[in-house]
Protein backbone atom coordinates (compact mmCIF):
# COMPACT_ATOMS: atom_id res chain seq x y z
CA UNK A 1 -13.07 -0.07 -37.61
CA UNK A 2 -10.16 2.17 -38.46
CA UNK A 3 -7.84 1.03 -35.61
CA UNK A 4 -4.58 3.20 -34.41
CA UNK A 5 -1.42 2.64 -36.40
CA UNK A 6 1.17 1.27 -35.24
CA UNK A 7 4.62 1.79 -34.78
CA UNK A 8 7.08 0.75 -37.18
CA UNK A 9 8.97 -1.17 -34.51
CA UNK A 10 6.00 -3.20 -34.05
CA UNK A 11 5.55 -7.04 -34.18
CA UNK A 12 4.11 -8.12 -36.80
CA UNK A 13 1.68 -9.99 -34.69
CA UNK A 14 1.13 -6.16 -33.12
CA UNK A 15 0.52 -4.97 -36.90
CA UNK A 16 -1.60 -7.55 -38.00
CA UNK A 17 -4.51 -6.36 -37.38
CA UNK A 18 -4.08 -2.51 -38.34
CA UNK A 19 -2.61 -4.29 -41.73
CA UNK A 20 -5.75 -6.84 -42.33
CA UNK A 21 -7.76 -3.63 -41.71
CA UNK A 22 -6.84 -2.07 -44.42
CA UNK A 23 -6.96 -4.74 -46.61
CA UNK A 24 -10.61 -5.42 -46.38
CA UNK A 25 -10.98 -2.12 -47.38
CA UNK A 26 -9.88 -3.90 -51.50
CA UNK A 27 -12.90 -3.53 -54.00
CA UNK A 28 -14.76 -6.88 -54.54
CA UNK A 29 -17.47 -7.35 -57.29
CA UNK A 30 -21.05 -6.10 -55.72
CA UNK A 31 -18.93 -5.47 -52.39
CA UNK A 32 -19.31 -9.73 -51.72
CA UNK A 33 -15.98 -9.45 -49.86
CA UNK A 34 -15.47 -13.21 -50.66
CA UNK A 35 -12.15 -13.66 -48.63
CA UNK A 36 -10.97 -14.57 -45.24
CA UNK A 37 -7.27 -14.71 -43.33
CA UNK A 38 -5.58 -17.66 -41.59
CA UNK A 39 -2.63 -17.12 -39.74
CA UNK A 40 -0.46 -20.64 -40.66
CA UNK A 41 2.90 -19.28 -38.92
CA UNK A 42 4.03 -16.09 -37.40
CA UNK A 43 5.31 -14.61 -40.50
CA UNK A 44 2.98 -16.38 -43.41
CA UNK A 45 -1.03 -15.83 -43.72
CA UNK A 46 -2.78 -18.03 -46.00
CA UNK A 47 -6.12 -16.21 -47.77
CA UNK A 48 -9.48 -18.07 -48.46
CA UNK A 49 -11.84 -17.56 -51.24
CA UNK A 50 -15.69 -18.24 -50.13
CA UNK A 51 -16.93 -19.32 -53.61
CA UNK A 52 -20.68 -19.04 -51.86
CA UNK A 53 -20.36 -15.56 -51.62
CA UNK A 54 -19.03 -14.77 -54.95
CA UNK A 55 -21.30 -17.02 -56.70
CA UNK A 56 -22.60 -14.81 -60.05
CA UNK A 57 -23.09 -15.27 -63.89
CA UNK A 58 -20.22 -12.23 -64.10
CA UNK A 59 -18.03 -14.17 -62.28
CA UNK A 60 -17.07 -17.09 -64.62
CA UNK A 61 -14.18 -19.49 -63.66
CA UNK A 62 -13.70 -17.06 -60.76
CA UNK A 63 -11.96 -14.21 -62.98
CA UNK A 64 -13.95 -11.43 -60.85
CA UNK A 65 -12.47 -13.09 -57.57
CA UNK A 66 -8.78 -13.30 -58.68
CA UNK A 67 -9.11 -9.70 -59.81
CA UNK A 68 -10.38 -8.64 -56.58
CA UNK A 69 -7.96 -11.13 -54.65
CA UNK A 70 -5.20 -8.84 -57.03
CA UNK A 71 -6.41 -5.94 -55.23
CA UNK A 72 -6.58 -7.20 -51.93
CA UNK A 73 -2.52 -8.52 -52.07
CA UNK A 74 -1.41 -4.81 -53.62
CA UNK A 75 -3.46 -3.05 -50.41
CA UNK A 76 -2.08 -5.61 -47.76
CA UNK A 77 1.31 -4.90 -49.27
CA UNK A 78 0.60 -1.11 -49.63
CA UNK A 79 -0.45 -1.15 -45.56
CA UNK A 80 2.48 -3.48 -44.94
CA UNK A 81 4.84 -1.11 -46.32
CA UNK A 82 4.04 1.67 -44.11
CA UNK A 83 4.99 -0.19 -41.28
CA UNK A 84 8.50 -1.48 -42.37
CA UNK A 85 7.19 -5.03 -43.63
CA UNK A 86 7.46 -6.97 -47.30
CA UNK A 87 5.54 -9.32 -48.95
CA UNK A 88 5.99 -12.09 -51.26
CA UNK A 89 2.94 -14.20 -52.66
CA UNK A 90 1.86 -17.13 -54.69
CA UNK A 91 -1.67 -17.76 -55.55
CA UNK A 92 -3.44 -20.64 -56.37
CA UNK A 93 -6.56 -22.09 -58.23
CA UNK A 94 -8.14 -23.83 -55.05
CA UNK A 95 -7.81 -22.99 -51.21
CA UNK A 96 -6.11 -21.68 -50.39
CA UNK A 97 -6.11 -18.75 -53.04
CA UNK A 98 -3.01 -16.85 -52.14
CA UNK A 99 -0.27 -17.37 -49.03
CA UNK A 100 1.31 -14.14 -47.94
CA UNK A 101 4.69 -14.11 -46.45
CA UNK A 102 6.08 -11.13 -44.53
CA UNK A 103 9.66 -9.55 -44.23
CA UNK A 104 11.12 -7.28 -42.08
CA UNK A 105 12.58 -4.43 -44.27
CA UNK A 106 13.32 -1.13 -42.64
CA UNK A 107 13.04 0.78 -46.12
CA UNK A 108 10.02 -0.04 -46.92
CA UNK A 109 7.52 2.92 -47.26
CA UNK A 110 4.36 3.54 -48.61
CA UNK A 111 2.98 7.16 -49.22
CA UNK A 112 -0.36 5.18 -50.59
CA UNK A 113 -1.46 3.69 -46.93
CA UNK A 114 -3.46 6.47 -45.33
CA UNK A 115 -5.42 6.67 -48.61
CA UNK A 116 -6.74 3.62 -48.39
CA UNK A 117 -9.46 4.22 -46.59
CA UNK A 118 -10.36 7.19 -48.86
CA UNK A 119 -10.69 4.64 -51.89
CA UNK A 120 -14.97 4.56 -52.63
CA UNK A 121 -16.70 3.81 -56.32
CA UNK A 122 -18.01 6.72 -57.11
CA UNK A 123 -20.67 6.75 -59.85
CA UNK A 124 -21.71 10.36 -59.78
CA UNK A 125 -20.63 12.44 -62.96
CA UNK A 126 -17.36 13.68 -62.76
CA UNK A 127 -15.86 16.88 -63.28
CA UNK A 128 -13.10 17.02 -66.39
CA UNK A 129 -10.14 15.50 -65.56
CA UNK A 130 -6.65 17.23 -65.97
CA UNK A 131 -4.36 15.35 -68.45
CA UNK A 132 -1.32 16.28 -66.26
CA UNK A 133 -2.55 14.28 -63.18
CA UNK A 134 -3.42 11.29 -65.54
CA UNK A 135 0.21 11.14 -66.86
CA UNK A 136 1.22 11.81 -63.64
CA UNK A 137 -0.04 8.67 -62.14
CA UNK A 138 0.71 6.82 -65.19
CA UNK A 139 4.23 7.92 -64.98
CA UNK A 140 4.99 6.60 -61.47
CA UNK A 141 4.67 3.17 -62.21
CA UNK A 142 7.06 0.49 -62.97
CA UNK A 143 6.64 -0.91 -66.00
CA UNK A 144 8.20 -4.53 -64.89
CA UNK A 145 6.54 -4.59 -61.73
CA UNK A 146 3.48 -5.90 -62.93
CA UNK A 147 2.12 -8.62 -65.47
CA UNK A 148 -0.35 -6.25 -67.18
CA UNK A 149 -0.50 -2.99 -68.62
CA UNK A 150 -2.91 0.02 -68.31
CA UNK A 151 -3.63 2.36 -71.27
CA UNK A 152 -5.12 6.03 -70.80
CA UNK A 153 -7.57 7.66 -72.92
CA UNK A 154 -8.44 11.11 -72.06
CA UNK A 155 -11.20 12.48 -72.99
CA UNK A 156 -13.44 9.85 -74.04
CA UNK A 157 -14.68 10.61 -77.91
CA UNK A 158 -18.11 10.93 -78.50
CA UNK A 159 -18.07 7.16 -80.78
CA UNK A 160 -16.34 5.28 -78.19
CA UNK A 161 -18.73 7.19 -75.27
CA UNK A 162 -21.78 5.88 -76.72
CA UNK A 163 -20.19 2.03 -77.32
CA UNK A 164 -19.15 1.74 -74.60
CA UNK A 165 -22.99 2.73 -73.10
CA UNK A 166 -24.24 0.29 -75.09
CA UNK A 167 -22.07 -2.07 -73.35
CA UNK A 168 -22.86 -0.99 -69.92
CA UNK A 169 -26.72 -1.23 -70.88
CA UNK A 170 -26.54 -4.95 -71.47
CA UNK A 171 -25.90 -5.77 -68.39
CA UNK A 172 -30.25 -6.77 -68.02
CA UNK A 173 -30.44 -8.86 -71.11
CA UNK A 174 -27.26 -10.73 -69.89
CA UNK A 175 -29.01 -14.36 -68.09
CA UNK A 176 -29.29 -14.18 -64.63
CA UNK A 177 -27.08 -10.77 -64.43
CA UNK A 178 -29.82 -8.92 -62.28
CA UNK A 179 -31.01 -11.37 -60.46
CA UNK A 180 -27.65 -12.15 -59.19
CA UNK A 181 -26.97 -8.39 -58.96
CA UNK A 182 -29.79 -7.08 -57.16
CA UNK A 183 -29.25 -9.34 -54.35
CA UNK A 184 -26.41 -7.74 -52.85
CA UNK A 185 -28.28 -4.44 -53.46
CA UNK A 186 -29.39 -2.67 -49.57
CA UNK A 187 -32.45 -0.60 -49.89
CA UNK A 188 -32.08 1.18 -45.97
CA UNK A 189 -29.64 1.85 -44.07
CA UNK A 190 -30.04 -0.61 -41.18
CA UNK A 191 -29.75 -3.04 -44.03
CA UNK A 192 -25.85 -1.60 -45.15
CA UNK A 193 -25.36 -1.37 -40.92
CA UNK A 194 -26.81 -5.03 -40.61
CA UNK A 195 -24.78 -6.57 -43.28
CA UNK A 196 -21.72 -4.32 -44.00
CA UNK A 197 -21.67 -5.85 -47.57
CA UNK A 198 -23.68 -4.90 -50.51
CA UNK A 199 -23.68 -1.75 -52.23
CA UNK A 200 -26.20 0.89 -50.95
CA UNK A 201 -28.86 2.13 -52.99
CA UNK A 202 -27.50 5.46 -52.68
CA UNK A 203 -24.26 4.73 -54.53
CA UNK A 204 -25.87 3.62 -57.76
CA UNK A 205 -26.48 6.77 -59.08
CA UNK A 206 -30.12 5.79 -59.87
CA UNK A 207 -32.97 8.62 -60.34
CA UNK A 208 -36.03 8.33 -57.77
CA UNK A 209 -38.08 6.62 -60.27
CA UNK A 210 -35.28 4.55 -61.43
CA UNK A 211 -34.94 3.38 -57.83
CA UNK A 212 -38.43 2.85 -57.26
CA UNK A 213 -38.49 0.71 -60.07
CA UNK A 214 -35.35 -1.17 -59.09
CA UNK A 215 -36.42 -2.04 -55.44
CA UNK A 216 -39.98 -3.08 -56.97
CA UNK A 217 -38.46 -5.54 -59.34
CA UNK A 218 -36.58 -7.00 -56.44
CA UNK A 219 -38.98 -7.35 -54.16
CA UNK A 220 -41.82 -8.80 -56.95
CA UNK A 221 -40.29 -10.79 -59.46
CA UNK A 222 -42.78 -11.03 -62.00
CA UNK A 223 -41.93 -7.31 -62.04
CA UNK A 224 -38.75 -7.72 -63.11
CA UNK A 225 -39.69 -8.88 -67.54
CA UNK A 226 -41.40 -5.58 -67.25
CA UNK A 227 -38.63 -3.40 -65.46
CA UNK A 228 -35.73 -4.77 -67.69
CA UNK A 229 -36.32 -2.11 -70.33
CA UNK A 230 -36.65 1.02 -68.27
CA UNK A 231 -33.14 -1.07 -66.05
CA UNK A 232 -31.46 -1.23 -69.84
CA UNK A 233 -31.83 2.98 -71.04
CA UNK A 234 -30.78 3.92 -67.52
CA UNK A 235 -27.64 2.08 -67.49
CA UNK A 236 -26.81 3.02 -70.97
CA UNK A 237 -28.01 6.94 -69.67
CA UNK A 238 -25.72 6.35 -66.76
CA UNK A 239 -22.75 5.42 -68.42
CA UNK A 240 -22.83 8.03 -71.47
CA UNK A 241 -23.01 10.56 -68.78
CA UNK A 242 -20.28 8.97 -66.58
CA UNK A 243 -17.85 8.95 -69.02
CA UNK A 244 -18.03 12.59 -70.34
CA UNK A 245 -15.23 14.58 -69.26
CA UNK A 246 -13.86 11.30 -67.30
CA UNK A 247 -10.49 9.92 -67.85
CA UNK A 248 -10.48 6.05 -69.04
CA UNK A 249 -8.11 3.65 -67.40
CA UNK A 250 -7.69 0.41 -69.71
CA UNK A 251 -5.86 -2.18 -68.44
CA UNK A 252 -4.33 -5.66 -70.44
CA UNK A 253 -2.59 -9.00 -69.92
CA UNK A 254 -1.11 -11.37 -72.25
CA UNK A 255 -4.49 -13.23 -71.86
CA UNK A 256 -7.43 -14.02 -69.74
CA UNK A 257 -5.76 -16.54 -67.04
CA UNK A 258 -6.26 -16.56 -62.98
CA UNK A 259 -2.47 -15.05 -63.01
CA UNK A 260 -3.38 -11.98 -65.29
CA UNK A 261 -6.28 -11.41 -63.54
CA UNK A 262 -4.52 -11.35 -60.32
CA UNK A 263 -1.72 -9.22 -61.92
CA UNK A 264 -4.48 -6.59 -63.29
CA UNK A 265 -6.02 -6.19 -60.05
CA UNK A 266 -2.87 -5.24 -58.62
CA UNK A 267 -2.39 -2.74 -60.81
CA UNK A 268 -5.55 -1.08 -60.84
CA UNK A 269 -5.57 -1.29 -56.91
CA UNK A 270 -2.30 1.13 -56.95
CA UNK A 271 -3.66 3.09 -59.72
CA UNK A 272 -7.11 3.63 -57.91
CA UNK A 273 -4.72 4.61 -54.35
CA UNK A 274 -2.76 7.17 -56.68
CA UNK A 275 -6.58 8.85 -58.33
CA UNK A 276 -7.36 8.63 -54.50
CA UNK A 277 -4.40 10.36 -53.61
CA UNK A 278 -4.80 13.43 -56.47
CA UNK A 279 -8.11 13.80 -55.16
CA UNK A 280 -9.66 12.40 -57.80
CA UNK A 281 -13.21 9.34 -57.50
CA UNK A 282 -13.23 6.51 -59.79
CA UNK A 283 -15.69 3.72 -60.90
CA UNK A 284 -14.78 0.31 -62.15
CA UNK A 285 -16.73 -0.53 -65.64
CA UNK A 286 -16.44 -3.59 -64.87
CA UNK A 287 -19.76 -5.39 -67.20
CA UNK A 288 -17.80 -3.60 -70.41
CA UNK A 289 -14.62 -4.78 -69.28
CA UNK A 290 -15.68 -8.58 -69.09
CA UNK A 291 -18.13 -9.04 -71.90
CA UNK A 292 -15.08 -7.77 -74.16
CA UNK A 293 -13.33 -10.50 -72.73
CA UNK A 294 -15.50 -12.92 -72.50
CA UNK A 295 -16.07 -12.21 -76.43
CA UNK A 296 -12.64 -13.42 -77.29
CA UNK A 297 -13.26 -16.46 -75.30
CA UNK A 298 -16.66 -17.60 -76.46
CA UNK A 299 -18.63 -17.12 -73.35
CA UNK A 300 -20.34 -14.38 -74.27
CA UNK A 301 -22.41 -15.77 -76.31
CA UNK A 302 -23.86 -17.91 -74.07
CA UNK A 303 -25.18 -15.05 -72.04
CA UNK A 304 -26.54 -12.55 -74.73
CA UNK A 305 -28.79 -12.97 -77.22
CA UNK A 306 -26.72 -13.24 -80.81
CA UNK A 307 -28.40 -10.24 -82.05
CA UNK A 308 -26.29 -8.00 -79.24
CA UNK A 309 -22.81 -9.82 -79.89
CA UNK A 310 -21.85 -7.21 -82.80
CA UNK A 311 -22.52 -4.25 -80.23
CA UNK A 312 -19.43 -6.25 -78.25
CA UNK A 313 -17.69 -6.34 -81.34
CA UNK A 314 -17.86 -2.93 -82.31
CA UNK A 315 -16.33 -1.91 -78.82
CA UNK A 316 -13.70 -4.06 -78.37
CA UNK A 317 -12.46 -2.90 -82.18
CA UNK A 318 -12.93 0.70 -81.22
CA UNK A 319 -11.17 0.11 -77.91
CA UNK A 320 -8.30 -1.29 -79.09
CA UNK A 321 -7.80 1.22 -82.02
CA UNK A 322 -8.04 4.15 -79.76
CA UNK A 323 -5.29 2.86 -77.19
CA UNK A 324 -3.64 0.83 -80.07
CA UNK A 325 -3.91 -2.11 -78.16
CA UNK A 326 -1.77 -5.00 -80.04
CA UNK A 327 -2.38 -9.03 -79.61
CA UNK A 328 -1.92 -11.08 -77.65
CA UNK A 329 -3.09 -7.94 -75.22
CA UNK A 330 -6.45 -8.13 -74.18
CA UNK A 331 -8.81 -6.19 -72.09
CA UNK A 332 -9.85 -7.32 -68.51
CA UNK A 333 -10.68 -4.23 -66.99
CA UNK A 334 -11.57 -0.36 -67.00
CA UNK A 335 -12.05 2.33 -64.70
CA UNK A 336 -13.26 6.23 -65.20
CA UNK A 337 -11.88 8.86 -63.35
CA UNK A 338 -11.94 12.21 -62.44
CA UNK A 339 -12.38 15.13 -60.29
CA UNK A 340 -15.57 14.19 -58.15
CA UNK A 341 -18.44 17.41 -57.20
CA UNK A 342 -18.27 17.14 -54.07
CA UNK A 343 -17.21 14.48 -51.22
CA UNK A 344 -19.79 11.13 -51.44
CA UNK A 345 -22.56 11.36 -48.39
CA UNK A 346 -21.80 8.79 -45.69
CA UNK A 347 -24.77 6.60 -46.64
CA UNK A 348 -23.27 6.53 -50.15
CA UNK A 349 -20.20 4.53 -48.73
CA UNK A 350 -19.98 0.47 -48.83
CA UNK A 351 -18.89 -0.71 -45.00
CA UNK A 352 -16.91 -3.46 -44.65
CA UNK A 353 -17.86 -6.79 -42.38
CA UNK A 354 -15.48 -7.51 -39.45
CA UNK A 355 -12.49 -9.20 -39.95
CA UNK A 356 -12.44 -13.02 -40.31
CA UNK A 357 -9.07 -14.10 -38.68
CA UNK A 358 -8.18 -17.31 -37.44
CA UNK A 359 -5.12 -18.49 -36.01
């Protein structure tokens, strides 16, 4: 519910809500929305991480769930901003996950808040990006303001393009990947209305046939040996076409802890609000972005079979040749952008569940 803003001379119990809004509208992995708000004192709201909800084999030691709780501090703090309030935050490993404090501050802005509930993935083939807006966005960051970096490559060369497919198309040989994914996948749309989580079919980009095929492997699972195939080409087919004529956002931390996770998601969340802002759609890569780091830690290769590791290999080396990525950098994330065809139907669009607020 996109509630009336407030005025800037508003309690912050009167802009709570309008705030907490807008930050359910963060990205989460397969739209789980794992996270819920508890008001502890009038100024400080702790954040809870349902580990139910984002239960999945891509979300190891949680790393999908800080980067999405990353995302979900930069919007509150975004939306705070626009109503004359600051935020400091620590984060933790157990519940709860972060503890938000607010500040009055009269100069605080934020130019970023009405975009917020532009931000949609956006899987759709994109129309060339413009190198201008991409250094553009790039430019207006501060590099000390974060604990990770982001690296552009625009366009995407034809080598990388196709590794980078491959990537993307291992996704159903990785153990348990579909199963886990298809089950926050809604088929109609009293389903999306019903849930307000989950991604709707219609977002995934998928061909009729491809979409036939996906909703009968759900719904039979003996179907699903038979499917994974035809499920591998047409995520490879999807990303090689994604990323032609996209831009590629990269982004890096020292390493692969809760805190650079956090930190990346940050970034990327302000990053996504500034593409928003140009007019430009974007889509996460995340299953590229995590097998390349799970390669460096050794969990990869208890998810693939060893004959697909050098495919892994062969990206990550491209990947950090092309954006001269140095150690101990590594890569926890990507995201294509660029200019999208045409606005994304209404049943293309994830919903969001209601608020969970206690006091």
């Amino acid at each position: 519910m996109n509630l009336p803003e407030p005025s800037r001379t508003s309690s912050l119990q009167q802009a709570l809500p309008w705030i907490l809004t807008h930050a359910v509208k963060s990205p989460s992995g397969d739209n789980c929305q794992p996270f819920t708000f508890v008001q502890k004192s009038p100024n400080e709201i702790h954040v809870l991480h349902d580990a139910d909800r984002a239960r999945h084999v891509l979300n190891p030691n949680q790393q999908c769930s800080f980067l999405a709780l990353g995302q979900l501090i930069e919007t509150t703090s975004i939306a705070a901003a626009r109503l004359g309030w600051d935020i400091s935050f620590t984060h933790a490993d157990q519940n709860p996950v972060a503890k938000l404090v607010f500040t009055r501050n009269e100069n605080a802005q934020s130019e970023l808040a009405p975009w917020i509930y532009q931000r949609h993935t956006d899987r759709r083939p994109f129309l060339p990006a413009e190198a201008s807006v991409i250094s553009g966005i790039t430019a207006k960051l501060s590099p000390k303001a974060y604990g990770a970096r982001v690296h552009t490559l625009h366009p995407v060369d034809e080598t990388l393009l196709q590794t980078l497919a491959k990537t993307e198309g291992a996704l159903p040989d990785i153990k348990d990947s579909m199963e886990n994914t298809t089950e926050w996948i809604r088929f109609s749309q009293r389903e999306v209305e019903r849930t307000r989580d989950g991604l709707p079919m219609w977002n995934l980009g998928l061909r009729t046939m491809e979409a036939f095929a996906l909703k009968m492997a759900v719904r039979y699972q003996w179907l699903r040996t038979l499917t994974r195939p035809i499920m591998r080409i047409q995520a490879r087919r999807m990303a090689a076409v994604a990323l032609r004529g996209a831009a590629l956002f990269c982004f890096t931390a020292p390493d692969s802890s809760r805190t650079s996770f956090v930190e990346t998601g940050r970034l990327a969340a302000r990053i996504w609000l500034e593409l928003t802002a140009a007019g430009y759609a974007a889509q996460p890569f995340t299953t590229s972005s995590l097998t390349l780091t799970w390669l460096k830690d050794g969990y990869l290769k208890t998810l693939v079979p060893a004959a697909h590791l050098p495919v892994f290999t062969q990206a990550n080396e491209v990947l950090e040749e092309r954006l001269a990525i140095k150690e101990p950098h590594c890569i926890l994330w990507m995201l294509r952008a660029g200019r999208p065809p045409s606005p994304l139907p209404p049943r293309a669009l994830t919903l969001r569940r209601p608020i969970v607020f206690q006091m």
